[in-house]
Protein backbone atom coordinates (compact mmCIF):
# COMPACT_ATOMS: atom_id res chain seq x y z
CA UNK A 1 11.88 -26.05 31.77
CA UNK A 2 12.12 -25.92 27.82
CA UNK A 3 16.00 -24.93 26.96
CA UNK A 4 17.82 -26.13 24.21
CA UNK A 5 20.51 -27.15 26.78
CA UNK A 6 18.74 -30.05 27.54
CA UNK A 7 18.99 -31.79 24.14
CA UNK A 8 23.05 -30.65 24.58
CA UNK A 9 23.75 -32.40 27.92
CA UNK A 10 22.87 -35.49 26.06
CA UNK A 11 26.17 -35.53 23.86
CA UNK A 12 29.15 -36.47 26.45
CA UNK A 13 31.59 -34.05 24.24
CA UNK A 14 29.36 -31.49 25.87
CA UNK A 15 29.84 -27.53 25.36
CA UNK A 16 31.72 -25.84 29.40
CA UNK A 17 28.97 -23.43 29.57
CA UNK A 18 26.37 -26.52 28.88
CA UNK A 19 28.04 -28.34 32.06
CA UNK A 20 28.03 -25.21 34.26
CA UNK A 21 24.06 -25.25 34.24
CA UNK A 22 23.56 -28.21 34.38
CA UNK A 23 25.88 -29.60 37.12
CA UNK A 24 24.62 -26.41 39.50
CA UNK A 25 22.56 -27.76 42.01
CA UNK A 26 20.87 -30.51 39.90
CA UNK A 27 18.96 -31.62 42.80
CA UNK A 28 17.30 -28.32 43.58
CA UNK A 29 17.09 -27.58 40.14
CA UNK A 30 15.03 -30.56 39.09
CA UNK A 31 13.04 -30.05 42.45
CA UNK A 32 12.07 -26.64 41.37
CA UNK A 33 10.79 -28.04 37.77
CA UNK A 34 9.15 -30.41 39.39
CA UNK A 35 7.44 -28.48 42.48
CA UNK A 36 6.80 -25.62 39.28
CA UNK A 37 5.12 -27.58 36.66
CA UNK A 38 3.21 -29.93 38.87
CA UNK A 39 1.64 -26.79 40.87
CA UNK A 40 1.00 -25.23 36.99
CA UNK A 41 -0.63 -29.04 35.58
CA UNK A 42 -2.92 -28.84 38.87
CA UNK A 43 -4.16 -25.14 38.71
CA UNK A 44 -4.45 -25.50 34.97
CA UNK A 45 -6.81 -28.97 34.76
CA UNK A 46 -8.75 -27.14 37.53
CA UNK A 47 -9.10 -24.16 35.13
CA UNK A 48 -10.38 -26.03 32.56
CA UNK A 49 -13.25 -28.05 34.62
CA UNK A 50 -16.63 -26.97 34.96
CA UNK A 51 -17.38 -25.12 37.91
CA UNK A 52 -20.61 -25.54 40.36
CA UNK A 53 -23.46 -23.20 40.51
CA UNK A 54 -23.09 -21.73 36.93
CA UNK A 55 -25.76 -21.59 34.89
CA UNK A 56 -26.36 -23.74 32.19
CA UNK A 57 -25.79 -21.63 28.77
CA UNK A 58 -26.57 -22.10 25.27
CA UNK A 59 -23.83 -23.42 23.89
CA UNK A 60 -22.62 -20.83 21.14
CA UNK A 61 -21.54 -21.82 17.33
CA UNK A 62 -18.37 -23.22 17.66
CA UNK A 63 -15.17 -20.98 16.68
CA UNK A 64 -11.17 -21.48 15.34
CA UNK A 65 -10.55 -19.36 18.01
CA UNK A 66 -11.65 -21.82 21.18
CA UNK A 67 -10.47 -24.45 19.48
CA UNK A 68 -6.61 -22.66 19.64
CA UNK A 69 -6.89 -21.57 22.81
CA UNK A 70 -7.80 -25.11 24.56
CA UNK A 71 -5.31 -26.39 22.07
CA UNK A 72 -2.54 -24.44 23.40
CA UNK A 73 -3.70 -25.17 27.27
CA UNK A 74 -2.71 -29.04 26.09
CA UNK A 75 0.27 -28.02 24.48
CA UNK A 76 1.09 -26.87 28.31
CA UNK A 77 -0.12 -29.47 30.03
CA UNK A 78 1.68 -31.83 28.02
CA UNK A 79 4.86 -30.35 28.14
CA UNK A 80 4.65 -29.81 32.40
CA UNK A 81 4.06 -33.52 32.39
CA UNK A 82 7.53 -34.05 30.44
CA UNK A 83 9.26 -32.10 32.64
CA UNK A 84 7.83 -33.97 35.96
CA UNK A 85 8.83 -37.15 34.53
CA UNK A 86 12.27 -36.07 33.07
CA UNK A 87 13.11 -34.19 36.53
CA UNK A 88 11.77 -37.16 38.56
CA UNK A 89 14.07 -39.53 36.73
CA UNK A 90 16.79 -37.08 37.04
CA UNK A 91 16.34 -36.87 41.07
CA UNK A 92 15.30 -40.76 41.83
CA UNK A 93 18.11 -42.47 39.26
CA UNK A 94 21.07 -40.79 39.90
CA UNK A 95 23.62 -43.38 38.71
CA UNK A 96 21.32 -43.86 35.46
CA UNK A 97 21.28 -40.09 34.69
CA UNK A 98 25.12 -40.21 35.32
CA UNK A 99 26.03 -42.80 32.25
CA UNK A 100 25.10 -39.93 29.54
CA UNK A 101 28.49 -38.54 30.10
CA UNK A 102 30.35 -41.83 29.76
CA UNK A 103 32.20 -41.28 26.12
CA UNK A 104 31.74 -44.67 24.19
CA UNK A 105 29.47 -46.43 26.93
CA UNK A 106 27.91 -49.56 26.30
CA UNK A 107 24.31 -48.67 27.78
CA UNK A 108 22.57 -46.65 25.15
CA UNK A 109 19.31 -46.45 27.65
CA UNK A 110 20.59 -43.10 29.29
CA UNK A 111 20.89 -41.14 26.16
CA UNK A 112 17.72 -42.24 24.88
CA UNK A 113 15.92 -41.41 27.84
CA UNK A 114 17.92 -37.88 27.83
CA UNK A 115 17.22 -37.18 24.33
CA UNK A 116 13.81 -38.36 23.91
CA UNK A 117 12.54 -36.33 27.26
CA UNK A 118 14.41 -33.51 26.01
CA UNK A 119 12.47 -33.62 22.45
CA UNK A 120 9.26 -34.50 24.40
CA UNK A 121 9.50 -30.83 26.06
CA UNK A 122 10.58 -28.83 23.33
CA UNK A 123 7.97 -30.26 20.26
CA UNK A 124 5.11 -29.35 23.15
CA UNK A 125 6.30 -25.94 23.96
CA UNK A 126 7.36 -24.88 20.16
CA UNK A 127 3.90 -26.27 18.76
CA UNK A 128 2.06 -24.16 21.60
CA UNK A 129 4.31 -21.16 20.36
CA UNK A 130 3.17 -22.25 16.87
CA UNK A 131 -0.57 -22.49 17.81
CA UNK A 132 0.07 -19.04 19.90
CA UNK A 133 0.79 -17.17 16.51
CA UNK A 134 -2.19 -18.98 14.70
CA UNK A 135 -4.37 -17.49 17.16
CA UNK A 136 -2.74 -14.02 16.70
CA UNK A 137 -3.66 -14.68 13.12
CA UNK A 138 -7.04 -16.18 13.35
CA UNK A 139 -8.31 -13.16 15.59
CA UNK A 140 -7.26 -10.61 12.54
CA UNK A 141 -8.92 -12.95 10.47
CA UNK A 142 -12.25 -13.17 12.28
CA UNK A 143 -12.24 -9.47 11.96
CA UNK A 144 -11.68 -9.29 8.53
CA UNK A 145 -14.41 -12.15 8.22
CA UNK A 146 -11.61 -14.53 6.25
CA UNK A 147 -11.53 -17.59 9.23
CA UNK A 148 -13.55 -20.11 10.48
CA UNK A 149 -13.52 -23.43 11.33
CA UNK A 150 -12.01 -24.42 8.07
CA UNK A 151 -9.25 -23.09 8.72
CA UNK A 152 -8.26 -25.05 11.45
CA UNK A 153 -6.82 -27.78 9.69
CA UNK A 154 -4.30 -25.62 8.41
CA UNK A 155 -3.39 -24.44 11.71
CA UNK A 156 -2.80 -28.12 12.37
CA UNK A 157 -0.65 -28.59 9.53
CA UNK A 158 1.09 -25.74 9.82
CA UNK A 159 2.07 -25.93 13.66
CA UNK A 160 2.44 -29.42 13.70
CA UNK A 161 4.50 -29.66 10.69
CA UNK A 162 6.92 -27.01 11.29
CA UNK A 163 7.27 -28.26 15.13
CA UNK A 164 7.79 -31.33 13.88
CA UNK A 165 10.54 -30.22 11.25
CA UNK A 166 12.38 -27.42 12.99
CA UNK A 167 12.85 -30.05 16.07
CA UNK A 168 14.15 -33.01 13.66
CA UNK A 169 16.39 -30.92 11.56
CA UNK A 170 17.64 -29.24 14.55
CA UNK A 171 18.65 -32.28 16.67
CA UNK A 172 19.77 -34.01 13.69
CA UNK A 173 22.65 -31.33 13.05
CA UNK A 174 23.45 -31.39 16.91
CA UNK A 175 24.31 -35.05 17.16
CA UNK A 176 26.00 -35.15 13.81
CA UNK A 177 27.43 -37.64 13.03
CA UNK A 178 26.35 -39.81 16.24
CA UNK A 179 24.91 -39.20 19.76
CA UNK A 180 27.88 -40.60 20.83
CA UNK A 181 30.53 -38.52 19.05
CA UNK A 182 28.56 -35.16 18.76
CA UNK A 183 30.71 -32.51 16.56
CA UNK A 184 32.46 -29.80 18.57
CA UNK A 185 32.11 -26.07 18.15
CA UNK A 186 29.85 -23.24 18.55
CA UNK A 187 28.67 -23.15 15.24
CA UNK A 188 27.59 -26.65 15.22
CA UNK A 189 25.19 -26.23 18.08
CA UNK A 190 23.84 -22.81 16.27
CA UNK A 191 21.34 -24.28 13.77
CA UNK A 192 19.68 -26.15 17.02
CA UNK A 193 19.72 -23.41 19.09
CA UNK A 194 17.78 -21.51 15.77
CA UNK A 195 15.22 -24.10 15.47
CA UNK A 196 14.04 -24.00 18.67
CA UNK A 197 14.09 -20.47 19.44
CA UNK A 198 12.80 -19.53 15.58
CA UNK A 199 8.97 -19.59 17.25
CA UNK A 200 9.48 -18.17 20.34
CA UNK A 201 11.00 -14.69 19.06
CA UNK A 202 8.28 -15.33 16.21
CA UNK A 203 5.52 -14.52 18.91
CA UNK A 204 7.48 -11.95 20.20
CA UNK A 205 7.67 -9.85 17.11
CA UNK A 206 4.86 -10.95 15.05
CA UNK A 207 1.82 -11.16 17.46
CA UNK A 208 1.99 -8.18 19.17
CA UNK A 209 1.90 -6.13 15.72
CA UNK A 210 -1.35 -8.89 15.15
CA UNK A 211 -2.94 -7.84 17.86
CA UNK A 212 -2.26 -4.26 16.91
CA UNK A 213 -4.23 -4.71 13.87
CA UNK A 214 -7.13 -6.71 15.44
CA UNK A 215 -7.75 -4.11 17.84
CA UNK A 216 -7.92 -1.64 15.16
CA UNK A 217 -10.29 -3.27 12.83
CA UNK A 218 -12.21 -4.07 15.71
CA UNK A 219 -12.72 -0.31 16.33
CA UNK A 220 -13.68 -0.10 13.29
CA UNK A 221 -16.35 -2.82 13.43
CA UNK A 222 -18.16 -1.55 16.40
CA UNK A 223 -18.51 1.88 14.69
CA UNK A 224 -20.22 0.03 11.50
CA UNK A 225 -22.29 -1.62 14.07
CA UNK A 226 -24.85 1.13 14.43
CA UNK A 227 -22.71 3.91 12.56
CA UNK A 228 -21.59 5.71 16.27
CA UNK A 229 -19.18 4.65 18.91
CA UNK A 230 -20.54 4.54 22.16
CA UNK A 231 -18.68 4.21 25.58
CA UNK A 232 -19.99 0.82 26.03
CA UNK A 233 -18.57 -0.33 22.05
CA UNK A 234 -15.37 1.58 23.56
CA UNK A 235 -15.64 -0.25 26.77
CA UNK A 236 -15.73 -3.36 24.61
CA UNK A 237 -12.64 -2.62 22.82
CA UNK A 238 -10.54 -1.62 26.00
CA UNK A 239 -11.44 -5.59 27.16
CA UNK A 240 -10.17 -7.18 23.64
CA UNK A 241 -7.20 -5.07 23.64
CA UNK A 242 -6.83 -5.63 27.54
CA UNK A 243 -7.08 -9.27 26.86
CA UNK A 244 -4.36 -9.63 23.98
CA UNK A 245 -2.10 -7.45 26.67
CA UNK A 246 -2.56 -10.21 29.07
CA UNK A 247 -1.56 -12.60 26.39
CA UNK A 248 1.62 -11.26 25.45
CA UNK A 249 2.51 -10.62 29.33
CA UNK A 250 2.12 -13.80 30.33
CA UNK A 251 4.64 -14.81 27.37
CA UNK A 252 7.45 -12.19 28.18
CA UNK A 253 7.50 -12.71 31.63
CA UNK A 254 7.24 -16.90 31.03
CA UNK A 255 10.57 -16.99 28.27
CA UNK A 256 12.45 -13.90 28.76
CA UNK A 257 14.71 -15.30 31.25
CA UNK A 258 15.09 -17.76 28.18
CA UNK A 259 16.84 -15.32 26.38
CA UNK A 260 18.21 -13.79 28.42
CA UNK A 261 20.24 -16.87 30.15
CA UNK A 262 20.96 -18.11 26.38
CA UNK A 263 22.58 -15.27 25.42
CA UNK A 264 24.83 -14.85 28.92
CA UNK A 265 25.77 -18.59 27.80
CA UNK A 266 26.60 -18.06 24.65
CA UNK A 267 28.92 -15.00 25.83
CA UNK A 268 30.56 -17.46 28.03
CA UNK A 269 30.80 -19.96 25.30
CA UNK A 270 32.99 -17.75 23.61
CA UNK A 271 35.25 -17.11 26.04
CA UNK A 272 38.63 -19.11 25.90
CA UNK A 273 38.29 -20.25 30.08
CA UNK A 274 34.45 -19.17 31.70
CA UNK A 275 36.16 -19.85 34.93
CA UNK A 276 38.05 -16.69 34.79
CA UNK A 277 37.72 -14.28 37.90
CA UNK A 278 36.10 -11.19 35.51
CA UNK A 279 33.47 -13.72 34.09
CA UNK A 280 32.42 -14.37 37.63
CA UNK A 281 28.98 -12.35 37.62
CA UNK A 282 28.32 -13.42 34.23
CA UNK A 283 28.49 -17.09 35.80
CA UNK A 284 26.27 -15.78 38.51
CA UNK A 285 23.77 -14.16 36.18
CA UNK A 286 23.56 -17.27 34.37
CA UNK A 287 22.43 -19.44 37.00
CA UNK A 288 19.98 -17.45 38.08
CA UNK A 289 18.19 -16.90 35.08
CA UNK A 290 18.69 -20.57 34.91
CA UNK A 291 16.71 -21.33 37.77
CA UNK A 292 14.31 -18.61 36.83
CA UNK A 293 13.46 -21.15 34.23
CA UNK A 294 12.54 -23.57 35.70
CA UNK A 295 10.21 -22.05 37.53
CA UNK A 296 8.46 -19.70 34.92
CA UNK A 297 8.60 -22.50 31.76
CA UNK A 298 5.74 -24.29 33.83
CA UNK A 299 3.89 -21.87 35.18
CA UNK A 300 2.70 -20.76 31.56
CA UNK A 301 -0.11 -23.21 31.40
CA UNK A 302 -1.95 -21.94 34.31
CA UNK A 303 -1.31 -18.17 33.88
CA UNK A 304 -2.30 -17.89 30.35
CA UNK A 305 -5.87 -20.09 31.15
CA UNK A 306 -5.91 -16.95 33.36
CA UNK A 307 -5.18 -14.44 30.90
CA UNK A 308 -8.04 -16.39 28.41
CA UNK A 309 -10.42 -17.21 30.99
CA UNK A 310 -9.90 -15.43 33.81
CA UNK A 311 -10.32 -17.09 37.62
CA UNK A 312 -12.90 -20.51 36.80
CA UNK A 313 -12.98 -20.52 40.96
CA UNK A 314 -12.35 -23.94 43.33
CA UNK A 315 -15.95 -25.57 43.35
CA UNK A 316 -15.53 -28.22 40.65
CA UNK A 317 -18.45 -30.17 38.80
CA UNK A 318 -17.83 -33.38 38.29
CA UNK A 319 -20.79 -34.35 36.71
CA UNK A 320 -19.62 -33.99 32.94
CA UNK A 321 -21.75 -32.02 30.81
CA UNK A 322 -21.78 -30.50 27.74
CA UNK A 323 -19.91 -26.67 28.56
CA UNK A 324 -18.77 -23.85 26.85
CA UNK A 325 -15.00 -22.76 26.97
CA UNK A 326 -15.60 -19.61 28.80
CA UNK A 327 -13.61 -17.78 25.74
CA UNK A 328 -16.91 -18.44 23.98
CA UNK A 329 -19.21 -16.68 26.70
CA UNK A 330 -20.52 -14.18 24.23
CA UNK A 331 -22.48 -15.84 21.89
CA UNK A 332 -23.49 -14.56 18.37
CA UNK A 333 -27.03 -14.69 19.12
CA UNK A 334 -29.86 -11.96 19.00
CA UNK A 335 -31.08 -10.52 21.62
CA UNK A 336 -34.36 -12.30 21.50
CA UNK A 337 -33.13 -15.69 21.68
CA UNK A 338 -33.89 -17.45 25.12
CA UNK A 339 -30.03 -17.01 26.05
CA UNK A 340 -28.18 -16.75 29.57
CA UNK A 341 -26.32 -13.70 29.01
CA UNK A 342 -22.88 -13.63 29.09
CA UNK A 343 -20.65 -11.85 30.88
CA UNK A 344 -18.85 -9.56 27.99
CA UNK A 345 -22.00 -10.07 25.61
CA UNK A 346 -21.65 -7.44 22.93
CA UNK A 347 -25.55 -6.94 22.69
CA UNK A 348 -25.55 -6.23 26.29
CA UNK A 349 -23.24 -3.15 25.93
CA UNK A 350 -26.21 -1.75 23.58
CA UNK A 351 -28.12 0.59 25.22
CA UNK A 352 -31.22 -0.93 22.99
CA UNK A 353 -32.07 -4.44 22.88
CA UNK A 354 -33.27 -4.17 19.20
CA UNK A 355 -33.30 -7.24 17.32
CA UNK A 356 -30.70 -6.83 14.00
CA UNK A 357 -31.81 -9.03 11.51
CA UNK A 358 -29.39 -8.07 8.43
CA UNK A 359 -26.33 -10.82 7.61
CA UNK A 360 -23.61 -8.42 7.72
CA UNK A 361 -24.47 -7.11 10.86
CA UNK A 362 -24.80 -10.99 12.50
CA UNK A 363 -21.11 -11.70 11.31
CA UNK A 364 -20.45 -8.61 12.72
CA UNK A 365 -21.29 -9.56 15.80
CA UNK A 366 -19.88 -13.69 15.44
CA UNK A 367 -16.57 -11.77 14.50
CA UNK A 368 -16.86 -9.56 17.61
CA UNK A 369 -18.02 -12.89 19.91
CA UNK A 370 -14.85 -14.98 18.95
CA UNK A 371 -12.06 -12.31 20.03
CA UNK A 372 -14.39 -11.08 23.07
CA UNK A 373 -15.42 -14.41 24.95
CA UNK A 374 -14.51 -14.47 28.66
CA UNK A 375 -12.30 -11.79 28.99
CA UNK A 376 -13.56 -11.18 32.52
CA UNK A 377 -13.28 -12.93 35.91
CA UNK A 378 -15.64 -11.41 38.11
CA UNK A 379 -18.58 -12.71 35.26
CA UNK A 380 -21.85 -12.88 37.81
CA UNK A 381 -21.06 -9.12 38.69
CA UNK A 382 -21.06 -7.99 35.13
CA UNK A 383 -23.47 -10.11 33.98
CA UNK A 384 -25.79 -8.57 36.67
CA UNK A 385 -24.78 -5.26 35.95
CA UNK A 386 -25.54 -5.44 31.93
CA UNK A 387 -28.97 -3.99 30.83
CA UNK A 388 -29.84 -7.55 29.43
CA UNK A 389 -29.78 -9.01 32.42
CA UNK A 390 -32.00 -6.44 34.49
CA UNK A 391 -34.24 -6.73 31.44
CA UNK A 392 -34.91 -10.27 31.95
């Protein structure tokens, strides 16, 4: 799991509420992390490969968008694997694990291994909030025909850089002056807990007013398309919106329990004793959310390749080949070209299969491509079902 906590078991002047998750069933809690993101890294990789019996497509121009998405899916896989090895080193070196609380110890190995795991987890998981946002703000930029692949290097400098920073500064201020004599107080710990929460609550507020905006230019694109708005261009824009729905679900339900457990901790924090009787459910409701955590933290990787891709299937190809990220399945080009059609393929929601030949009306349609791409699981049934297809 991603928590700021971890990064504050690693000074031995921890914080009571700190020690209360963290000594609760350490055992069962790392075995959940570890049972969680291995079952997420698994489903995820098997997401990603190329399937058998799909036809071999034309690979579409390449897009910022694709390039985010598979970005973030690494961001996830990345971070799972910290968490296997952290929890695994947690559960098979006990004695090890138990020297980061010795005050003034001689073996700086423990800490190192407890802070640099911890740092491991969170950089992954705040740049794949960071690249999360830069998608919400690539789509509105496709639509407004101001992105491309150009732009991606300022995604990377942007989500890199202020992953990079925000996780520095913050664990710099929480083991002020030294990991070994880390500063006491609530107020101390506040500037890391900002740091690494800053993107999550970022995606929370800015992308779904992003998406908002997307989906309403795209209305307005399909409209300019051929100047009416059909059922099928309606249809179209149910399956965007649908898909930036799925998006932001798969977020809530993945890092609410973060909040929610930080802010029962931080309550308790406050409290002169958290072992008082009256605090008892607020104890309770901590650990739980606590081990919520640990189980939902992983599981993001695979459920948002399902909320981008939809189900890939079990029959895996292992005879690499050149193949489109499904997110791409609806590719940009005319309806004359030699193409497999995809499964969302705008032209196929036309009721003619008129060739458009005018500029604005191809970006039109490479704007409508990048935010539409594989938005579908069950893809041979509505490929079969689109007028393209019977017309081929």
């Amino acid at each position: 799991m991603a928590s700021p906590r971890l990064e504050t078991y690693c000074c031995p002047n921890r914080d009571a509420a700190t020690q209360l998750v963290m000594n609760f069933q350490p055992e069962v809690f790392c075995g959940v992390c570890i049972g969680s993101a291995s079952i997420s890294l698994l489903l995820t990789i098997l997401q990603l490969l190329p399937k058998k019996g799909q036809s071999p497509r034309k690979m579409p121009k390449a897009s910022s968008s694709s390039t985010i998405l598979l970005l973030i899916s690494i961001c996830d896989i990345l971070g799972g694997l910290g968490m296997i090895f952290r929890s695994s080193i947690w559960l098979g070196f006990p004695g090890f694990i138990a020297n980061i609380s010795v005050v003034n110890g001689t073996d700086v190995w423990p800490s190192t291994f407890c802070v640099g795991s911890a740092m491991w987890i969170q950089l992954l998981y705040s740049a794949g909030f960071w690249w999360l946002f830069c998608y919400a703000v690539d789509s509105y930029l496709v639509v407004r025909r101001s992105a491309g692949l150009s732009t991606i290097v300022l995604y990377h400098m942007m989500t890199w850089g202020l992953a990079v920073m925000l996780c520095v500064e913050g664990i710099a201020l929480l083991y002020y002056p030294s990991l070994s004599n880390c500063e006491n107080g609530l107020e101390h710990a506040i500037p890391h807990y900002i740091t690494t929460y800053a993107p999550l609550l970022l995606v929370l507020v800015a992308n779904p007013i992003l998406f908002r905006r997307t989906v309403s230019a795209v209305a307005s694109l399909l409209k300019g398309r051929q100047g009416i708005y059909t059922e099928n261009e309606r249809r179209l824009g149910t399956e965007i919106q649908m898909c930036f729905f799925k998006i932001m679900l798969v977020f809530v339900i993945c890092w609410s329990s973060n909040i929610i457990n930080e802010t029962l901790l931080f309550y308790l924090e406050m409290q002169p004793d958290i072992n008082e009787m009256p605090l008892k459910n607020i104890r309770s409701a901590a650990l739980i959310t606590w081990i919520i955590m640990g189980v939902l933290n992983p599981m993001q990787g695979f459920l948002f390749t399902l909320a981008f891709y939809g189900w890939t299937g079990w029959r895996v190809d292992l005879k690499w080949r050149k193949r489109e990220i499904p997110w791409e399945s609806m590719s940009s080009s005319t309806v004359g070209e030699n193409a497999y059609p995809s499964p969302v393929n705008y032209q196929s929601n036309i009721h003619d299969s008129k060739k458009i030949s005018t500029t604005d009306s191809q970006q039109t349609d490479e704007a409508i491509s990048m935010l539409s791409e594989g938005n579908t699981s069950s893809d041979e049934r509505l490929t079969r079902s689109s007028p393209i297809y019977q017309g081929w």
